[in-house]
Protein backbone atom coordinates (compact mmCIF):
# COMPACT_ATOMS: atom_id res chain seq x y z
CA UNK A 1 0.00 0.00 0.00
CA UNK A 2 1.20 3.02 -1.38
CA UNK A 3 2.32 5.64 2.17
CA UNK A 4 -0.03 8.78 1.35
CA UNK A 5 2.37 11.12 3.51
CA UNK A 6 5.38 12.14 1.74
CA UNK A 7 8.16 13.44 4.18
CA UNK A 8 10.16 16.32 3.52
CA UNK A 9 13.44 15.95 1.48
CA UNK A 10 15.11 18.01 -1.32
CA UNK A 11 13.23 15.98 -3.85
CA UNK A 12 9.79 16.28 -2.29
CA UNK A 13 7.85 19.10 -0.69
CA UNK A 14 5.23 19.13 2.23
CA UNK A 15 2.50 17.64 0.10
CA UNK A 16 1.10 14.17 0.18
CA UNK A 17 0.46 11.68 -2.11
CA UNK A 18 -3.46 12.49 -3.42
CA UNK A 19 -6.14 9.79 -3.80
CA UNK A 20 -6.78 9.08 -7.62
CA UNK A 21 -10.47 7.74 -7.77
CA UNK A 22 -13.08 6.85 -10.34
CA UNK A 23 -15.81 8.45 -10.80
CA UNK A 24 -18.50 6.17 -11.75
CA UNK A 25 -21.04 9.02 -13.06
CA UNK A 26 -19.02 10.86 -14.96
CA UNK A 27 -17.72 7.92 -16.55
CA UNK A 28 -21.03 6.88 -17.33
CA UNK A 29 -21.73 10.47 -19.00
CA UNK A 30 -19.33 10.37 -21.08
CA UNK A 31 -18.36 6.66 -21.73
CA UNK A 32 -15.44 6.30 -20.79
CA UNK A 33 -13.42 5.92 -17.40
CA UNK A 34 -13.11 9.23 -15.72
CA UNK A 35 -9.91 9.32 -12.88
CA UNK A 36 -10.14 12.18 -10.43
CA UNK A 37 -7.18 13.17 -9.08
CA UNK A 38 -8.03 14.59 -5.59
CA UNK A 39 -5.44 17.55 -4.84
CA UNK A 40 -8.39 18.96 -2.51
CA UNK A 41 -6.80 16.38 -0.27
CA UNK A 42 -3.64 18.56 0.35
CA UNK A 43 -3.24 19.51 4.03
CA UNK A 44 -3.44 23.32 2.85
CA UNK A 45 -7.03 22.26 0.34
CA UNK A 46 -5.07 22.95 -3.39
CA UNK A 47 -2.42 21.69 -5.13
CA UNK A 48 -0.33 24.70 -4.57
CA UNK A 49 1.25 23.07 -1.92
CA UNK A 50 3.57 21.38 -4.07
CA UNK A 51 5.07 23.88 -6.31
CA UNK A 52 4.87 26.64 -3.29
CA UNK A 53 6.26 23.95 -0.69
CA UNK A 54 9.17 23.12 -3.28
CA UNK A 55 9.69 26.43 -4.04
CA UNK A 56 10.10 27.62 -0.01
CA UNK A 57 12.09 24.42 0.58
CA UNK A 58 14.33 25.17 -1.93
CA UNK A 59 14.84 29.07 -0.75
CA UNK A 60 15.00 29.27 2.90
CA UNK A 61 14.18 32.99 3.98
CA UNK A 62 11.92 35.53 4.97
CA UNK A 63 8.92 35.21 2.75
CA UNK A 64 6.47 37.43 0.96
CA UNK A 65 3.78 36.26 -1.47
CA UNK A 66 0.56 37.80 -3.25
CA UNK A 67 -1.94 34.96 -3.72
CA UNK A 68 -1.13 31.44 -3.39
CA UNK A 69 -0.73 32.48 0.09
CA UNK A 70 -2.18 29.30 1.74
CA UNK A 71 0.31 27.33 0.63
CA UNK A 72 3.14 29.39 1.70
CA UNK A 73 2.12 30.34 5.57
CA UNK A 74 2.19 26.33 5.69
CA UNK A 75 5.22 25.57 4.10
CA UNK A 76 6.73 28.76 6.39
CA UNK A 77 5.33 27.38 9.59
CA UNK A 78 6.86 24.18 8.56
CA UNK A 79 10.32 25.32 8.46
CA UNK A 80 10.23 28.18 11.00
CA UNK A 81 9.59 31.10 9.28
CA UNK A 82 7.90 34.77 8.72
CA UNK A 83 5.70 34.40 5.73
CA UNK A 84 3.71 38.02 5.03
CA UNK A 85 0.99 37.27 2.35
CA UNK A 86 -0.56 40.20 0.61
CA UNK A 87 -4.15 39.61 -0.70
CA UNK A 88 -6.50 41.64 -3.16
CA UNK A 89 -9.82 42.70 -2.07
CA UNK A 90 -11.83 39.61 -4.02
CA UNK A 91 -10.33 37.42 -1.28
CA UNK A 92 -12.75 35.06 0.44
CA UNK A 93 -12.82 36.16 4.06
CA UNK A 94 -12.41 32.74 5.03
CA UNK A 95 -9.17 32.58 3.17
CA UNK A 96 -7.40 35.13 5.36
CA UNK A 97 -8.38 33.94 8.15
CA UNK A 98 -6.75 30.33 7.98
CA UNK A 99 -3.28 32.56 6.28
CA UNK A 100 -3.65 33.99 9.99
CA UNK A 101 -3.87 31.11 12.02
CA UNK A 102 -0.66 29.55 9.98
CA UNK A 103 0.70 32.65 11.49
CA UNK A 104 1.34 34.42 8.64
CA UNK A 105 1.16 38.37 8.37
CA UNK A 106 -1.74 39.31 5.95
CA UNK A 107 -1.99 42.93 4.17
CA UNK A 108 -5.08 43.15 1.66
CA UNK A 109 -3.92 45.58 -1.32
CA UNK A 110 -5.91 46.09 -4.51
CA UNK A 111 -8.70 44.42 -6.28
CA UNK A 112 -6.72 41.39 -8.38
CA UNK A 113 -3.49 39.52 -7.70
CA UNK A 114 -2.12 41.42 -9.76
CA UNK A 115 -2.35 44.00 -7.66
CA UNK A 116 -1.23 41.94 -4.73
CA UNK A 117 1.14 40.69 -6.52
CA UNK A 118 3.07 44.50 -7.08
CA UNK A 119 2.68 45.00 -3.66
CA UNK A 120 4.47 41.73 -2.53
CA UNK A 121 7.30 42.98 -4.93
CA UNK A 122 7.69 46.60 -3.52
CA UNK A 123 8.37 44.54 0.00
CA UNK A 124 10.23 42.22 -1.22
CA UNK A 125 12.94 45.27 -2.16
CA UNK A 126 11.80 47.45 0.83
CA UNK A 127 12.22 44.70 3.71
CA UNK A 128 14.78 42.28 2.00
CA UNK A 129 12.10 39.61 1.97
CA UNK A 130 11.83 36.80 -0.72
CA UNK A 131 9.47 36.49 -3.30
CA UNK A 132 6.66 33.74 -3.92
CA UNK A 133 6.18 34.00 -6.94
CA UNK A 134 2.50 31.85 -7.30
CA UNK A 135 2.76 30.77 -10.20
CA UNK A 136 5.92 31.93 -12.65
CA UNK A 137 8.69 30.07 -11.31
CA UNK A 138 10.80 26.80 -12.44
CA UNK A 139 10.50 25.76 -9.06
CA UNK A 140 6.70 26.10 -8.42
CA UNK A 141 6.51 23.81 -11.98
CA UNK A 142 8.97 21.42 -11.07
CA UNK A 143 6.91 21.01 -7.38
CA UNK A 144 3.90 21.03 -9.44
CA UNK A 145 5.22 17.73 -12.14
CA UNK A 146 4.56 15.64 -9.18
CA UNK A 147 1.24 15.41 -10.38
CA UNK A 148 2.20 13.82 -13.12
CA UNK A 149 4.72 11.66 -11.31
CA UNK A 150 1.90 10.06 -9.12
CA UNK A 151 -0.38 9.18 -12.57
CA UNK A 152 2.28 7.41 -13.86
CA UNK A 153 2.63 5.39 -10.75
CA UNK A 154 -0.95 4.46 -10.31
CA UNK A 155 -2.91 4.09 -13.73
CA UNK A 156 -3.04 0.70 -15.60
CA UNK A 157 -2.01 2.88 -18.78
CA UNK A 158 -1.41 6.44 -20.50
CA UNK A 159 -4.49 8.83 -20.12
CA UNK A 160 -6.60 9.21 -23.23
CA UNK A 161 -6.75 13.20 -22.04
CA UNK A 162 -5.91 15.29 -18.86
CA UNK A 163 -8.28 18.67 -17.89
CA UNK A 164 -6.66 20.81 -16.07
CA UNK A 165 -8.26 24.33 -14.83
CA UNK A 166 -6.10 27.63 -15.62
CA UNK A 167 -5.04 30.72 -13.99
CA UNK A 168 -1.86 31.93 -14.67
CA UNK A 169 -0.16 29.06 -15.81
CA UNK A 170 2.05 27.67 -13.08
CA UNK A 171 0.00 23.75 -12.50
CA UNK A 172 -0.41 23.66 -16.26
CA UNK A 173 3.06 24.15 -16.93
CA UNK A 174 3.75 21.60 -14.22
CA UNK A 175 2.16 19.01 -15.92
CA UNK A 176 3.17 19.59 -19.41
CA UNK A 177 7.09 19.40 -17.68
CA UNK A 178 5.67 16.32 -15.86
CA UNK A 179 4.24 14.42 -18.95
CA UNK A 180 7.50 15.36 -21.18
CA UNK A 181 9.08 13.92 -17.73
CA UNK A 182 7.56 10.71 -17.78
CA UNK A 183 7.49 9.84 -21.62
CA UNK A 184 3.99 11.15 -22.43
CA UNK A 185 4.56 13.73 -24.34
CA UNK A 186 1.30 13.30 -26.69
CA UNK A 187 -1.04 13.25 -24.24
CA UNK A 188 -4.22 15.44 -25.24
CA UNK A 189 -4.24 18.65 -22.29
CA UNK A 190 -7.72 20.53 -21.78
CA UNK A 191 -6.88 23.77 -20.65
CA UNK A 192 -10.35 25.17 -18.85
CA UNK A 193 -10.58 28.99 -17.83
CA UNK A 194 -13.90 31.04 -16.84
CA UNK A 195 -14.75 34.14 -18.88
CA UNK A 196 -13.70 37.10 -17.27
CA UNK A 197 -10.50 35.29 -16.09
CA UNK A 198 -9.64 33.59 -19.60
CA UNK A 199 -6.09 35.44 -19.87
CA UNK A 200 -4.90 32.08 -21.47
CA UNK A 201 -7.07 31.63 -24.53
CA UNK A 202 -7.71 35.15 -25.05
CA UNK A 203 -3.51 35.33 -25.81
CA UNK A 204 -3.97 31.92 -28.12
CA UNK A 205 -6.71 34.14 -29.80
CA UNK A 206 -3.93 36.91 -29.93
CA UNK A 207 -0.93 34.93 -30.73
CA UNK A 208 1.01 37.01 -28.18
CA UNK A 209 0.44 37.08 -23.98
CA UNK A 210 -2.30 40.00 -23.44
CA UNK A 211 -2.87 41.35 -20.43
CA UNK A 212 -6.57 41.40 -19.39
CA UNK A 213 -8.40 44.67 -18.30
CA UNK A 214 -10.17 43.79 -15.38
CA UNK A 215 -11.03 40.14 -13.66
CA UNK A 216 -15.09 39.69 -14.26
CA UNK A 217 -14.99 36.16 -13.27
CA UNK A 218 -16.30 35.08 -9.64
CA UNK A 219 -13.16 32.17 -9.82
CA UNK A 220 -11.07 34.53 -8.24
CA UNK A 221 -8.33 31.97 -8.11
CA UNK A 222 -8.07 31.90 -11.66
CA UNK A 223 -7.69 35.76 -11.63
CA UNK A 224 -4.57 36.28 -13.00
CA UNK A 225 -4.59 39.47 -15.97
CA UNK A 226 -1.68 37.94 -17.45
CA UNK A 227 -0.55 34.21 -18.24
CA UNK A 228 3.06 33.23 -17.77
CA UNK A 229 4.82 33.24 -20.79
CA UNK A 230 6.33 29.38 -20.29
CA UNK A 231 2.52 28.25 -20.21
CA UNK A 232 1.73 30.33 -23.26
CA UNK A 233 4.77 28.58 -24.74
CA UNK A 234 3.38 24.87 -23.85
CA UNK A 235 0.02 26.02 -24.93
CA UNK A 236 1.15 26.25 -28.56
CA UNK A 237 1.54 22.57 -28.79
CA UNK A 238 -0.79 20.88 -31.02
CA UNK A 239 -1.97 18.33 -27.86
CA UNK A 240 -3.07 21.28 -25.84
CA UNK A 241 -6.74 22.45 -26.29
CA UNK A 242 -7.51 25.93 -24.39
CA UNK A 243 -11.23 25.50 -23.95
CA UNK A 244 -13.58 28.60 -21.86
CA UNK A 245 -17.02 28.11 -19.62
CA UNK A 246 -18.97 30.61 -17.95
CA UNK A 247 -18.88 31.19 -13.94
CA UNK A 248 -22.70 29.92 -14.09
CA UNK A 249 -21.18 26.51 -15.90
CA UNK A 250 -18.40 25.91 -13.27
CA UNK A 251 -21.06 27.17 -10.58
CA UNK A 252 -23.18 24.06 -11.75
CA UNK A 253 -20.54 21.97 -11.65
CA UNK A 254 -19.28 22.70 -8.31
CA UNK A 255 -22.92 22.26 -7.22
CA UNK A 256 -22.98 18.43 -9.73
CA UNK A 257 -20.13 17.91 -8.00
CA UNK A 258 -20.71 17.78 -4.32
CA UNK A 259 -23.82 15.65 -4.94
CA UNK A 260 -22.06 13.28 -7.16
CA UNK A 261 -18.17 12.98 -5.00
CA UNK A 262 -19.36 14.77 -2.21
CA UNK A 263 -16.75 17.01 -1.99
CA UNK A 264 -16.95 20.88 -2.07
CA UNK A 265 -14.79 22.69 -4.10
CA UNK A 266 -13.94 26.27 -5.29
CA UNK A 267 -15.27 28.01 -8.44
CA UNK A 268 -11.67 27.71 -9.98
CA UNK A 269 -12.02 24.07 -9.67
CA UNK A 270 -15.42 23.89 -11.23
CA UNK A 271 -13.86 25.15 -14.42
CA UNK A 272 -12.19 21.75 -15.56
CA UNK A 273 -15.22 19.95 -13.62
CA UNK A 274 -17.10 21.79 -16.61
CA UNK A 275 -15.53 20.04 -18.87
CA UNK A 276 -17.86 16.92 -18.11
CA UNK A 277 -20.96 18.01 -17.03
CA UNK A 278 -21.29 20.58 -19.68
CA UNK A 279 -20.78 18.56 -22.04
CA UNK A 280 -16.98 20.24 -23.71
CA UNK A 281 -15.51 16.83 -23.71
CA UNK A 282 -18.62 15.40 -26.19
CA UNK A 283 -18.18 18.48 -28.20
CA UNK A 284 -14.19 18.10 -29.00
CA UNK A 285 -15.05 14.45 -29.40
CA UNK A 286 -17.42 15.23 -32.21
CA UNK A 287 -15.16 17.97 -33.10
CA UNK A 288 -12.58 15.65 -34.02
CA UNK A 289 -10.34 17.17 -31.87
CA UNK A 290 -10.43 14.83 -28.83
CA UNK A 291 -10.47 10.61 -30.19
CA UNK A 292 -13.53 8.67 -30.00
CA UNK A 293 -13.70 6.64 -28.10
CA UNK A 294 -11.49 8.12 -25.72
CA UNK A 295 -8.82 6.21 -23.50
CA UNK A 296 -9.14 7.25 -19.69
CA UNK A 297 -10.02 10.80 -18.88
CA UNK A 298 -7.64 12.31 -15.60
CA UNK A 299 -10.03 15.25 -14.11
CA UNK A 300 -7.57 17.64 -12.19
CA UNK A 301 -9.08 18.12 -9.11
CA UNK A 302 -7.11 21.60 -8.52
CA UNK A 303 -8.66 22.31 -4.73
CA UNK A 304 -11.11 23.70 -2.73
CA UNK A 305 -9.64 25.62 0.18
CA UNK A 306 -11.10 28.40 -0.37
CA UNK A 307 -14.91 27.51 -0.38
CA UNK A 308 -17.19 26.36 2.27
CA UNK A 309 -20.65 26.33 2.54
CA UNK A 310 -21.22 30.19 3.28
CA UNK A 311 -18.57 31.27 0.36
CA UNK A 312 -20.81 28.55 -1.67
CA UNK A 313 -24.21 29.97 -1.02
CA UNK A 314 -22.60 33.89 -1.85
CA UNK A 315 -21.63 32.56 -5.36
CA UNK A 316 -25.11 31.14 -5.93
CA UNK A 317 -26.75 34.20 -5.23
CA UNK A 318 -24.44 36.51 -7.20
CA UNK A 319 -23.88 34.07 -10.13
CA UNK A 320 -27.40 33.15 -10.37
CA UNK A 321 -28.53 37.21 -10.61
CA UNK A 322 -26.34 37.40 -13.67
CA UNK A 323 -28.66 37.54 -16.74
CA UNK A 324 -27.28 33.93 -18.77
CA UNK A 325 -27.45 33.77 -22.42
């Protein structure tokens, strides 16, 4: 039996080993076995943990991150350190308050991470502090390829497809260094973002990264303006498929999803979730541009640390006020 707690070394981080389970009703949606891959299981709710945790492992100092802050007040409490996490304003409530019981230092600057994210920067030169970088960062990817690591290990065979959700790059480009890692090169990537928070296929639209005006979307954790240039490199390959939902979609998925799994998870999450239950992995079939039939689907089940049932019921009423096309 595989040990689902990794301990620290240089090689691993301070995540553990995630469940990979089948779900029997998606499968049966879309006829074909459906793996879910169950990163909500990470002692800090998100996959983060692995890129951040490598990252901090790696660079042992004085910390200061915008976004993706979770995952560095653990890894800093871990090793005995300040962490000071600046948030923007869209910031569940909930969200700052677990940064502060990891004993982390929380400022809330600006409305995006982006914004955040320039603030954690001006500290970073003001107080000598290090830099988190959430997402942009060989190290966060490399953490990140783990992912990738652990499929290999436990499925019978090579994924027909893996669906991945999309923010600024940094888990995408983990797995794409993880499948070139383990020899599977060819596998077909579904990259799902929310509109409003689409930075990713609005640059494939472009041809060039483009910086988005504002974040619309309620997945706040997918609210990066501007991809990260690596993933817009990876994205050019001809297995990646950059495919976008609307926050009611991923809403209704979230929602599919906790009755189905019974798990809650965050809006962000309910982006690749969409994938299924709204039917985008039946469209690229007929499309041509997924096979039919299709070999194992691997959901990416990015995390949830950032919902519960109050955040839930907040998104329901603000999504659901939206006039829907």
């Amino acid at each position: 039996i595989q040990e689902p707690f990794i301990k620290m070394s240089k090689q691993n981080g301070f995540h553990v080993v995630t469940p990979l389970l089948e779900s029997t009703a998606m499968s049966k949606q879309i006829g074909t076995t459906v793996y879910l891959k169950m990163e909500s299981s990470q002692p800090t709710g998100s996959f983060k943990i692995r890129g951040i945790g490598y990252m901090c492992q790696n660079v042992r100092k004085k910390y200061v991150c915008g976004n993706a802050g979770m995952a560095t007040a653990y890894a800093a409490r871990q090793l005995k350190l300040p962490a000071t996490i600046v948030l923007p304003s869209s910031t569940p409530q909930l969200v700052a308050q677990k940064l502060k019981d990891q004993g982390a230092m929380v400022k809330v600057v600006g409305k995006v991470w982006d914004d955040a994210n320039a603030e954690a920067l001006r500290l970073a030169e003001s107080e000598g502090l290090t830099v988190i970088h959430p997402f942009n960062h060989p190290l966060v990817w490399k953490g990140h390829s783990s992912i990738v690591h652990e499929l290999k290990a436990s499925l019978p065979s090579k994924p027909g497809a893996i669906v991945v959700s999309i923010g600024g790059g940094g888990l995408f480009c983990g797995i794409m260094e993880g499948l070139d890692e383990v020899g599977w090169g060819d596998v077909p990537v579904l990259c799902m973002e929310t509109v409003g928070a689409d930075c990713l296929s609005v640059a494939l639209k472009a041809r060039d990264l483009v910086t988005l005006p504002d974040i619309t979307s309620e997945a706040t954790c997918l609210g990066a303006k501007t991809a990260c240039q690596q993933a817009f490199e990876y994205s050019k390959r001809p297995n990646v498929i950059s495919e976008v939902v609307t926050d009611l979609q991923a809403l209704e998925a979230v929602e599919l999803f906790l009755d189905e799994e019974r798990v809650l998870v965050e809006l962000a999450c309910g982006a690749s979730l969409a994938a299924v239950y709204s039917g985008v992995i039946q469209r690229l079939q007929e499309e041509g541009r997924l096979p039919k039939p299709l070999d194992s689907l691997v959901m990416i089940v990015c995390g949830g640390g950032s919902m519960n049932l109050a955040q839930l019921q907040h998104l329901q009423a603000v999504i659901r006020k939206r006039p829907h096309l």
